[in-house]
N, C-alpha and C. Protein backbone atom coordinates (compact mmCIF):
# COMPACT_ATOMS: atom_id res chain seq x y z
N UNK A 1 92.11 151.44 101.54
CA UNK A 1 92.78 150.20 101.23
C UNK A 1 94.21 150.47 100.77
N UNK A 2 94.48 151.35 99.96
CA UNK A 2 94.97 152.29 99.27
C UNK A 2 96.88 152.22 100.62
N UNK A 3 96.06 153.38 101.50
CA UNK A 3 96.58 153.55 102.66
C UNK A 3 97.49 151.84 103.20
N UNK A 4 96.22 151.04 103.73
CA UNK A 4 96.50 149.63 104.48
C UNK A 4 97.95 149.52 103.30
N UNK A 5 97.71 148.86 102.47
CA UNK A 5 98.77 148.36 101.37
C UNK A 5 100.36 149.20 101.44
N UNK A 6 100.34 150.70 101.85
CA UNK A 6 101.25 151.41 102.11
C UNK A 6 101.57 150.91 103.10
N UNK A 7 101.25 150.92 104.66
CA UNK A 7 101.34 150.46 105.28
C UNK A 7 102.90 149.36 105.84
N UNK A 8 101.39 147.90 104.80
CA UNK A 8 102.10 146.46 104.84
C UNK A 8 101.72 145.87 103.56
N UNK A 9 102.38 145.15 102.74
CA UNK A 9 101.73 144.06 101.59
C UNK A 9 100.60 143.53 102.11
N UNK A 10 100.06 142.96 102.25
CA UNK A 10 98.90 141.67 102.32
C UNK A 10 97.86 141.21 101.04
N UNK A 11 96.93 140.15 101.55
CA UNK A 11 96.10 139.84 100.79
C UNK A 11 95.30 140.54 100.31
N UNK A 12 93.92 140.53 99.76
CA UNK A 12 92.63 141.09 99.73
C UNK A 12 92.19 140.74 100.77
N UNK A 13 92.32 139.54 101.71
CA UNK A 13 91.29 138.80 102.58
C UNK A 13 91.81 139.83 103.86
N UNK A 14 93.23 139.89 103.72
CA UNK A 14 93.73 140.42 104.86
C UNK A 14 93.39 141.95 105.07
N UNK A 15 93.36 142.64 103.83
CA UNK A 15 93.22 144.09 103.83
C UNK A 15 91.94 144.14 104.05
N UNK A 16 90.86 143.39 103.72
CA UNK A 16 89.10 143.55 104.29
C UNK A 16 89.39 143.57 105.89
N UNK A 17 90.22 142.49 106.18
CA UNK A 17 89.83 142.50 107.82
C UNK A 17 90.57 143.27 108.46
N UNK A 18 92.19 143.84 107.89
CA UNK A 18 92.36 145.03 108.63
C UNK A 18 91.61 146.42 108.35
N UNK A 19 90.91 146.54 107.54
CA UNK A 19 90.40 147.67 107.49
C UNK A 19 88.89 147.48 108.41
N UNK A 20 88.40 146.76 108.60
CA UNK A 20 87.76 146.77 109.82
C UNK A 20 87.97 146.42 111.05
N UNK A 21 88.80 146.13 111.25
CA UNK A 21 90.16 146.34 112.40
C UNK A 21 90.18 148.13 112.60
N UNK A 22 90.61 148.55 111.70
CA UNK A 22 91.12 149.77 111.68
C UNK A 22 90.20 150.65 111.86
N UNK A 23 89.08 150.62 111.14
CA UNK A 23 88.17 151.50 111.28
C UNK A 23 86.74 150.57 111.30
N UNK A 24 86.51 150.54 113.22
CA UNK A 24 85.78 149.45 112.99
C UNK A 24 84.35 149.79 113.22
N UNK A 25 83.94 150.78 112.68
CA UNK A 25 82.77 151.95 113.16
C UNK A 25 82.01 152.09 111.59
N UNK A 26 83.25 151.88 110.82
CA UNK A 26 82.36 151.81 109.02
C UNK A 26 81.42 151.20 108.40
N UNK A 27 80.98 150.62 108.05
CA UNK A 27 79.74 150.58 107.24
C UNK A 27 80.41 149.37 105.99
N UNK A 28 81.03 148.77 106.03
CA UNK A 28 82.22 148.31 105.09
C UNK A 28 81.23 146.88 104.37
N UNK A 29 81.14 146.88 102.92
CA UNK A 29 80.36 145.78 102.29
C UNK A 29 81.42 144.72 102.25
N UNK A 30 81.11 143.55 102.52
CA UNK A 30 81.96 142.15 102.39
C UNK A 30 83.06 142.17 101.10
N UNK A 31 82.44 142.54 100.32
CA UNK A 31 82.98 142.92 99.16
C UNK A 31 83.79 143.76 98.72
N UNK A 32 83.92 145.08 99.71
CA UNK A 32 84.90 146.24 99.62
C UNK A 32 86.00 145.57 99.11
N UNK A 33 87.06 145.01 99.82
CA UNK A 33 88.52 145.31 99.39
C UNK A 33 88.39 143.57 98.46
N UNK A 34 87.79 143.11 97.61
CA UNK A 34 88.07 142.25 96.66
C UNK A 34 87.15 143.13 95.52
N UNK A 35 87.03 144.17 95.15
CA UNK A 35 86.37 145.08 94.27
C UNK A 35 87.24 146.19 94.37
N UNK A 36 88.05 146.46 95.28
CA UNK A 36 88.71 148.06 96.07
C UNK A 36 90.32 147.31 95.24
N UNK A 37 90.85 146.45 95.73
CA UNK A 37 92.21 146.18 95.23
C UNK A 37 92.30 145.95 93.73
N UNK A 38 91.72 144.75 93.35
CA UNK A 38 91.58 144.89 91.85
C UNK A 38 91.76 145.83 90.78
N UNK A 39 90.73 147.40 91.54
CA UNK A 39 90.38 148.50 90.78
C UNK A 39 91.68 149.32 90.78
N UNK A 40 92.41 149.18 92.51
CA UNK A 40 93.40 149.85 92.56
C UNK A 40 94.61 149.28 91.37
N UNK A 41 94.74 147.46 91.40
CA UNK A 41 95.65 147.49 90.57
C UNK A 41 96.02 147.74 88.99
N UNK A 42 94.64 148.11 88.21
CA UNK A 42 94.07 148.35 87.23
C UNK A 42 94.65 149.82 87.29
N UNK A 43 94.88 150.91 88.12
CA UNK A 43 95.13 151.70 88.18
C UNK A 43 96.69 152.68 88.18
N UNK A 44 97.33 150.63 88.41
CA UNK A 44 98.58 151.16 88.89
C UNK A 44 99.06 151.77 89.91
N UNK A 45 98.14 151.43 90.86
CA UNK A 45 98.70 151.68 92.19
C UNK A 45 99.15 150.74 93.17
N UNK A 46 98.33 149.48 93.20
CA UNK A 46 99.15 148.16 93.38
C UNK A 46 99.81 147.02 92.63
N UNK A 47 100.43 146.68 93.11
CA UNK A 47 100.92 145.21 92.17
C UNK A 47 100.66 143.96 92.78
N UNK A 48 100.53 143.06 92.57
CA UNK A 48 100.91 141.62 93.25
C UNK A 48 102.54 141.31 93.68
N UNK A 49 102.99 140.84 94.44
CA UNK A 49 104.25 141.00 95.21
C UNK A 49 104.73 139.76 94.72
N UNK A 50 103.25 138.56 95.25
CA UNK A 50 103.70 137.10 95.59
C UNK A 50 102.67 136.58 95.24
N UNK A 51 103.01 135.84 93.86
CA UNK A 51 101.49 135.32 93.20
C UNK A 51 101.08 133.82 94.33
N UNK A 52 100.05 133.89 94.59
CA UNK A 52 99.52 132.50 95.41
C UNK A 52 99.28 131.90 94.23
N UNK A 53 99.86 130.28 95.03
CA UNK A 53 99.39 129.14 94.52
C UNK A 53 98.46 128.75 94.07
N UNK A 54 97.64 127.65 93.37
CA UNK A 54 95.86 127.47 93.13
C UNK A 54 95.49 127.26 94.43
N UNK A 55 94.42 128.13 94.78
CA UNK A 55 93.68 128.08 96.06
C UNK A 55 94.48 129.27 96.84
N UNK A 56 95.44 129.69 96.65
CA UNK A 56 96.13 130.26 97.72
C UNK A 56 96.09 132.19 97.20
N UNK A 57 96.13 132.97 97.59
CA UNK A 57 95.54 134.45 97.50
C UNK A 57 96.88 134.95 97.02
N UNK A 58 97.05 135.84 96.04
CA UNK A 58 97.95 136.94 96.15
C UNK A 58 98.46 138.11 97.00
N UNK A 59 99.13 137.73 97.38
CA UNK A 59 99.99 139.62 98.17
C UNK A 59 100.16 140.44 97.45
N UNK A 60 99.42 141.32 97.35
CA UNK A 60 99.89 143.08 97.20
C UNK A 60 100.74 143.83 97.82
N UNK A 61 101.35 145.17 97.15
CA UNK A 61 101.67 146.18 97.48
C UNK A 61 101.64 147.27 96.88
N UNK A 62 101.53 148.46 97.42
CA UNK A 62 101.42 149.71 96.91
C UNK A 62 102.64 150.07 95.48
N UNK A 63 102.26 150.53 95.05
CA UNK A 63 103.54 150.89 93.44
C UNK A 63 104.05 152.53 94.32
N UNK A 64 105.00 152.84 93.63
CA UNK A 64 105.70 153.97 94.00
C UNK A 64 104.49 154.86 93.79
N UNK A 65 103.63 154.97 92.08
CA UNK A 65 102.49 155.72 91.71
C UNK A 65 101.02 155.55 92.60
N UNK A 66 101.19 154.90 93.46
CA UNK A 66 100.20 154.66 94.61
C UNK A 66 100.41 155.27 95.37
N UNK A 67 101.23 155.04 96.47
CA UNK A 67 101.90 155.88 97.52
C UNK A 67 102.10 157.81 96.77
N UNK A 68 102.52 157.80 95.62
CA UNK A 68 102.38 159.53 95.76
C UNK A 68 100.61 159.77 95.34
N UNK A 69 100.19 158.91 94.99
CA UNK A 69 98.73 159.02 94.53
C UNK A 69 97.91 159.21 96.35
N UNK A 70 98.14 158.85 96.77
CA UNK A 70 98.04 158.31 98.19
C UNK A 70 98.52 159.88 99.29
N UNK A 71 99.69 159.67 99.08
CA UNK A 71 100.45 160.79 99.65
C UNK A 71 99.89 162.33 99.20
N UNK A 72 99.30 162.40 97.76
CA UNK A 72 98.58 163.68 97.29
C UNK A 72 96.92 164.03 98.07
N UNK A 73 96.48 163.18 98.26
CA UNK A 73 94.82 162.83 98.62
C UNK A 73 95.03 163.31 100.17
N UNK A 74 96.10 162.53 100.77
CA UNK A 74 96.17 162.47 102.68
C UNK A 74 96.48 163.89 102.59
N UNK A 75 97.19 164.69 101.94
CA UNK A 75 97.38 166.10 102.54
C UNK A 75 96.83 166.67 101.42
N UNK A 76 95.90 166.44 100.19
CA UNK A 76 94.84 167.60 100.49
C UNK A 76 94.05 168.49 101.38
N UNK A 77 93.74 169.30 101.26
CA UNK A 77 92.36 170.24 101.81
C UNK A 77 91.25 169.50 101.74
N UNK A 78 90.11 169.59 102.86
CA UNK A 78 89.15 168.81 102.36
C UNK A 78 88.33 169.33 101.46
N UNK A 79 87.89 169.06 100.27
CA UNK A 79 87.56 169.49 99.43
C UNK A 79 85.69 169.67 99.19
N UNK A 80 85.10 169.43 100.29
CA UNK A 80 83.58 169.96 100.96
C UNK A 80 83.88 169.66 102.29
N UNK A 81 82.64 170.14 102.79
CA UNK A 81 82.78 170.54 104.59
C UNK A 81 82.21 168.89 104.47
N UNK A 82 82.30 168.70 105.63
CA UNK A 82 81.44 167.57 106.28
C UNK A 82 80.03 167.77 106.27
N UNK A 83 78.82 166.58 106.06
CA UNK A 83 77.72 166.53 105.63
C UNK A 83 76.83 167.51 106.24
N UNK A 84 76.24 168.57 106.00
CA UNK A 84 75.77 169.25 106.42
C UNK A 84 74.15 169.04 106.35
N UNK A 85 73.71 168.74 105.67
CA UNK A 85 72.35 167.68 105.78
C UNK A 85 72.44 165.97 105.97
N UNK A 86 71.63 165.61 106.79
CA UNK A 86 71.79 164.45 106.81
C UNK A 86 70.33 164.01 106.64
N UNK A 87 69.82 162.38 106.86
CA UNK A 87 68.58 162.23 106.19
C UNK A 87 67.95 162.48 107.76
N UNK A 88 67.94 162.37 109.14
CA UNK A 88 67.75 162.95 110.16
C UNK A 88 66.92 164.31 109.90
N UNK A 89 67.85 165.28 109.21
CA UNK A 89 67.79 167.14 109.20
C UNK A 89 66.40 166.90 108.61
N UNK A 90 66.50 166.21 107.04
CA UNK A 90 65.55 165.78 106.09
C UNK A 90 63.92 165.76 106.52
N UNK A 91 63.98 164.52 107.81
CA UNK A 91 63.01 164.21 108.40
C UNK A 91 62.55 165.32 109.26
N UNK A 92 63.26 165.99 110.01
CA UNK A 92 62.76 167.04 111.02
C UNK A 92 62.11 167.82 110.19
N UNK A 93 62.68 168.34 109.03
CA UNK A 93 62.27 169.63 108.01
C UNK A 93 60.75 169.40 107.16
N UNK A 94 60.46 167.75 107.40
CA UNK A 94 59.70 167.64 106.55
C UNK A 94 58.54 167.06 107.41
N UNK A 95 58.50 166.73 108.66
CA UNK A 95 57.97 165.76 109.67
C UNK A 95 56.65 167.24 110.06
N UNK A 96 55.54 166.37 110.44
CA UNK A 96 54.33 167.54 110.86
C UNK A 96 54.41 167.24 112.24
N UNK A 97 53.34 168.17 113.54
CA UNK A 97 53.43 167.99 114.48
C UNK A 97 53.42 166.26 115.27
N UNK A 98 52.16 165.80 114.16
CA UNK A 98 51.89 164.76 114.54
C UNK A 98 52.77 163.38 114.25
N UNK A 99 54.00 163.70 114.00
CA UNK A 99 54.86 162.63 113.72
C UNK A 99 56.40 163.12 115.02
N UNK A 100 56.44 164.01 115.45
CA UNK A 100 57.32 164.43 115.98
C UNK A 100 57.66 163.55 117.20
N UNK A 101 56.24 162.92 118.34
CA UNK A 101 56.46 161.83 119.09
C UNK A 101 57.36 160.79 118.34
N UNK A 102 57.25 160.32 117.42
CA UNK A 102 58.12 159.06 116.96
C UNK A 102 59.47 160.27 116.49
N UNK A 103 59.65 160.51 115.76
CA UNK A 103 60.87 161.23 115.74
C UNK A 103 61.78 160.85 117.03
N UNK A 104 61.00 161.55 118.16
CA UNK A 104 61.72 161.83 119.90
C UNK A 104 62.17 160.54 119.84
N UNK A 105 61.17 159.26 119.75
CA UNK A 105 61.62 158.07 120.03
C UNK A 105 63.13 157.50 119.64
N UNK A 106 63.18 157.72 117.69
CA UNK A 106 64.22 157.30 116.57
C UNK A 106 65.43 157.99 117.11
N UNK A 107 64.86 159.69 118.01
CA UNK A 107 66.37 159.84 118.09
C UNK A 107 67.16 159.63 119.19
N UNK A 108 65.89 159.51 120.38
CA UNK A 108 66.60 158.69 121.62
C UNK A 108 67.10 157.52 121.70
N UNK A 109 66.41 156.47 120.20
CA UNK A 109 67.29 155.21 119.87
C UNK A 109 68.82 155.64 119.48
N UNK A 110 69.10 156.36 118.39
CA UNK A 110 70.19 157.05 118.18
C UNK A 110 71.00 157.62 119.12
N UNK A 111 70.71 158.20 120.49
CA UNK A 111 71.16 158.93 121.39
C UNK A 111 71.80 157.58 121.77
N UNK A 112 71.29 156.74 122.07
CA UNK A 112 71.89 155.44 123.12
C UNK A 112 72.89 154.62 122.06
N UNK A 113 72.49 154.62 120.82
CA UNK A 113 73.36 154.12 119.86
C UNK A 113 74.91 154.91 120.18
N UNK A 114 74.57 156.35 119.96
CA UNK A 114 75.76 157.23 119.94
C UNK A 114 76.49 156.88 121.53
N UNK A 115 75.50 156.87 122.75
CA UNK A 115 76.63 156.54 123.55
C UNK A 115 77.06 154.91 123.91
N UNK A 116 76.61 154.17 123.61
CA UNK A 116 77.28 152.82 123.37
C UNK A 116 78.36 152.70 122.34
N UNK A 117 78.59 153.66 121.16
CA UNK A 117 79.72 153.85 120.50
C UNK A 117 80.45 154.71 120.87
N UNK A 118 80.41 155.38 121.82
CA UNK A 118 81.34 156.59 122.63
C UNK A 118 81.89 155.47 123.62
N UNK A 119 81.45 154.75 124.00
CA UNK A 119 81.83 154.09 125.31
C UNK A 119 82.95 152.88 124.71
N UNK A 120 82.49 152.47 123.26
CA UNK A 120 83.12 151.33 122.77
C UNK A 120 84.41 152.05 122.05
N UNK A 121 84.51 153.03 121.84
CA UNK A 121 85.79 153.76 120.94
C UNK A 121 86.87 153.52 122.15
N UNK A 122 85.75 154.38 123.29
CA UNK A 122 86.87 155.31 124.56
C UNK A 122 87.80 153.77 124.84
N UNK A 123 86.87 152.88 125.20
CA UNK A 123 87.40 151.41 125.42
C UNK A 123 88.58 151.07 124.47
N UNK A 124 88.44 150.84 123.13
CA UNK A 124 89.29 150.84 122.19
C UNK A 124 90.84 151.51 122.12
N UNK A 125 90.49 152.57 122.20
CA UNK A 125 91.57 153.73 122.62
C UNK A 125 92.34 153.28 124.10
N UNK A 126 91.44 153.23 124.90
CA UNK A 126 92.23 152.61 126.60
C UNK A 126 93.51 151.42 125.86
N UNK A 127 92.68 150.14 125.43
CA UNK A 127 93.19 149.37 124.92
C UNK A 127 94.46 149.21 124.37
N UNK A 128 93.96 150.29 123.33
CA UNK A 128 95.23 150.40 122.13
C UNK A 128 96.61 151.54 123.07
N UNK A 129 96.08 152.08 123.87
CA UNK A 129 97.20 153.11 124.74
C UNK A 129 98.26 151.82 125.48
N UNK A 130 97.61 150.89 126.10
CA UNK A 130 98.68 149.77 127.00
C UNK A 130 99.12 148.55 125.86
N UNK A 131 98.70 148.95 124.66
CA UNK A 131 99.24 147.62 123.60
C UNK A 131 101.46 148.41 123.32
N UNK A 132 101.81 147.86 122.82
CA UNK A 132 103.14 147.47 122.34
C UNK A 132 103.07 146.73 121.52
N UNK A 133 103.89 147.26 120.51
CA UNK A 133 104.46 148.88 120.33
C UNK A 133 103.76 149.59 120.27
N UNK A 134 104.17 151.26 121.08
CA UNK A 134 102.32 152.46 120.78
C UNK A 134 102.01 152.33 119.96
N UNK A 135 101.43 153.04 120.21
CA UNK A 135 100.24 153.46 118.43
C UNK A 135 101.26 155.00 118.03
N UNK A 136 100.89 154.77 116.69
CA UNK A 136 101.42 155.96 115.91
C UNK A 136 100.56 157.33 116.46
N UNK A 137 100.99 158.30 116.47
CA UNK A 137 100.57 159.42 116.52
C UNK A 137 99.30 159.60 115.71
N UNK A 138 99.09 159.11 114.41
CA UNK A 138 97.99 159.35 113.77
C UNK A 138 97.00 158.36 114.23
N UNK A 139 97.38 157.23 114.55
CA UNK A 139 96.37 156.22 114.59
C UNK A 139 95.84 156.74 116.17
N UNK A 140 96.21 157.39 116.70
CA UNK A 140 96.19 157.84 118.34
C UNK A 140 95.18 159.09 117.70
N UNK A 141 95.31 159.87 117.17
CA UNK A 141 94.51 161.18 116.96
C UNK A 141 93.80 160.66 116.42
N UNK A 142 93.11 159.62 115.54
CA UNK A 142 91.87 159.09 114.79
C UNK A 142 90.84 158.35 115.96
N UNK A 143 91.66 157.50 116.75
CA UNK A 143 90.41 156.86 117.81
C UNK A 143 90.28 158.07 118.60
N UNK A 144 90.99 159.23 118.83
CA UNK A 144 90.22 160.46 119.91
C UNK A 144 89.31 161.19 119.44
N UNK A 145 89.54 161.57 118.07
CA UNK A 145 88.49 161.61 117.03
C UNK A 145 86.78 161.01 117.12
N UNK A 146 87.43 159.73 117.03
CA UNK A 146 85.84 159.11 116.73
C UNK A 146 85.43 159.17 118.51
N UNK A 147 85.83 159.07 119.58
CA UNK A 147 85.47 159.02 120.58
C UNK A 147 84.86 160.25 121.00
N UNK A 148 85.28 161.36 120.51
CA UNK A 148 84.72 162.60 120.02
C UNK A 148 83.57 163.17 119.42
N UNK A 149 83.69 162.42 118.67
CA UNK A 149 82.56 162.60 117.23
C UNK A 149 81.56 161.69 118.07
N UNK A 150 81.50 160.41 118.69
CA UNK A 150 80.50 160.21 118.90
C UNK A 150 79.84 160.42 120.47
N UNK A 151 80.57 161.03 120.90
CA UNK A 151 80.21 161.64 122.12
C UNK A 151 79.41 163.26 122.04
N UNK A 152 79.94 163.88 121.17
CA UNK A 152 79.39 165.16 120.38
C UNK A 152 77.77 164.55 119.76
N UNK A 153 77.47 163.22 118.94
CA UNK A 153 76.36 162.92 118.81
C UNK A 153 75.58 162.93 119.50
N UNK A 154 75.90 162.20 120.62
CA UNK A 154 74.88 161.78 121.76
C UNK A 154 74.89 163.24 122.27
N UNK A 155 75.01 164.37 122.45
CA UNK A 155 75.17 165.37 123.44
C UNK A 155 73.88 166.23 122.31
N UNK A 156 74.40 166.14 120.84
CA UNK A 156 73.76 167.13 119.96
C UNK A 156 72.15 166.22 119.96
N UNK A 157 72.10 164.92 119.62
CA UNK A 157 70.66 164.00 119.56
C UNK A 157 69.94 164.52 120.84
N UNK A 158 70.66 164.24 122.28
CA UNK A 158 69.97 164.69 123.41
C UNK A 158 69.57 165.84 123.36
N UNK A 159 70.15 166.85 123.08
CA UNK A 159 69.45 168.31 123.09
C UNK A 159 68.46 168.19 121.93
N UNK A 160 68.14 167.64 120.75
CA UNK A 160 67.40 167.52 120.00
C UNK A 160 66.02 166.32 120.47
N UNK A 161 66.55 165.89 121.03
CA UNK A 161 65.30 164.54 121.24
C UNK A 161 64.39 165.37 122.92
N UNK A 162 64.92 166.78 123.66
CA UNK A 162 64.27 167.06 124.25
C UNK A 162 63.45 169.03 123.81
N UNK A 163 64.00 169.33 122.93
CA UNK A 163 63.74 170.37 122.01
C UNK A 163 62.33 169.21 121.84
N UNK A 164 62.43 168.23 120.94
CA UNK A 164 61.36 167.46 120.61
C UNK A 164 60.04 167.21 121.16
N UNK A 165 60.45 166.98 122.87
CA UNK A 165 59.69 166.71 124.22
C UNK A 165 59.52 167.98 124.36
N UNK A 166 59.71 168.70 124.05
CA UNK A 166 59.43 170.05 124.29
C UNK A 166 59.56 171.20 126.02
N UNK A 167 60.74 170.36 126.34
CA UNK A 167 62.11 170.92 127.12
C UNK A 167 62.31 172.15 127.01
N UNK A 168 61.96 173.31 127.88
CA UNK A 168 62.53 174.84 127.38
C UNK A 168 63.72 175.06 127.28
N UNK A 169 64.49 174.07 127.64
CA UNK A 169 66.22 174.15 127.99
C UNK A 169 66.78 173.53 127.22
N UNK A 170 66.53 172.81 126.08
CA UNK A 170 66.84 171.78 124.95
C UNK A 170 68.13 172.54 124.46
N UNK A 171 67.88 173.85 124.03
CA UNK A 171 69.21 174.45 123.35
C UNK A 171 69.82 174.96 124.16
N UNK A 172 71.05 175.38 124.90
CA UNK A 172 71.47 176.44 125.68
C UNK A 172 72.11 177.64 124.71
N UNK A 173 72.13 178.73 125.71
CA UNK A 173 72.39 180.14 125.14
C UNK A 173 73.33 179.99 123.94
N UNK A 174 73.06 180.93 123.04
CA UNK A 174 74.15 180.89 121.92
C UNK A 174 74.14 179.90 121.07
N UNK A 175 72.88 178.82 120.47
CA UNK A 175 72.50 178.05 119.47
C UNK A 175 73.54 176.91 120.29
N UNK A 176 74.13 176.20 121.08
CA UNK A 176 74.11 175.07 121.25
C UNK A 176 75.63 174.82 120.58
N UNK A 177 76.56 175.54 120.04
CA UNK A 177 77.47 174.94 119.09
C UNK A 177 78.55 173.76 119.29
N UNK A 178 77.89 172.66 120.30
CA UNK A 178 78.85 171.56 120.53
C UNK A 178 78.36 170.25 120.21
């Protein structure tokens, strides 16, 4: 939110819906950015710009102490790897023979999930390539990203959902590392 507000000023109403605009693959509670801005301005990282009228919303913007607060976080190191258990791993590790048929099922639902969101990013990305003005360089490396990431799902679920079926070819040579 943090970021959005650097950006451009806007509302709360506005920063909920560009941030699912922006990242429209998240998981985002209705509630995020009217709980997310507040906290930020409590923090001194935003201000109100342009108090709204009764009925009418306030504009934000980032404070100078936002933006370097902001600017410190974006070029950190990541500070843990990416999730290395997930509740998936959980289930395999803990699942007996006789549950493994449904497993195959949950993750071939997942497999088709992952490529209906590979297909909807790549789309996205097409999109956003013929819009004007381009896209920023970063916002261009984030949708290749997720088009990535979820194309890598569906490829890693499939080799797992036939490991499952019990496929001799499920892994290929060298543990599979893609």
């Amino acid at each position: 939110m943090l970021g959005l507000l650097i950006q451009q000023p806007d509302t709360v109403s506005g920063v909920a819906s560009r941030l699912r605009e922006t990242f429209p693959t998240g998981s985002w509670s209705r509630s995020i950015a009217h709980n997310g801005v507040p906290s930020l301005e409590k923090q001194g990282f935003v201000r109100p710009v342009e108090q709204g009228s009764e009925g009418s919303p306030n504009r934000y913007e980032a404070t100078s102490a936002g933006a370097d607060a902001f600017r410190e976080w974006l070029r950190a190191s990541l500070e843990v790897p990416l999730a290395l258990l997930d509740a998936l791993q959980l289930k395999l590790g803990l699942a007996g023979d006789e549950d493994l048929p449904y497993l195959a099922v949950a993750v071939r639902e997942q497999e088709e999930v992952s490529a209906r969101q590979s297909e909807a990013a790549q789309l996205r990305l097409n999109q956003a390539r013929r819009r004007q003005p381009p896209l920023r360089t970063g916002q261009s490396a984030m949708m290749i990203y997720e088009v990535a990431v979820w194309s890598q799902a569906r490829s890693r679920l499939q080799r797992l959902r036939k490991a499952l079926e019990g496929e001799d070819d499920a892994v290929p040579p060298g543990g599979g590392n893609g």
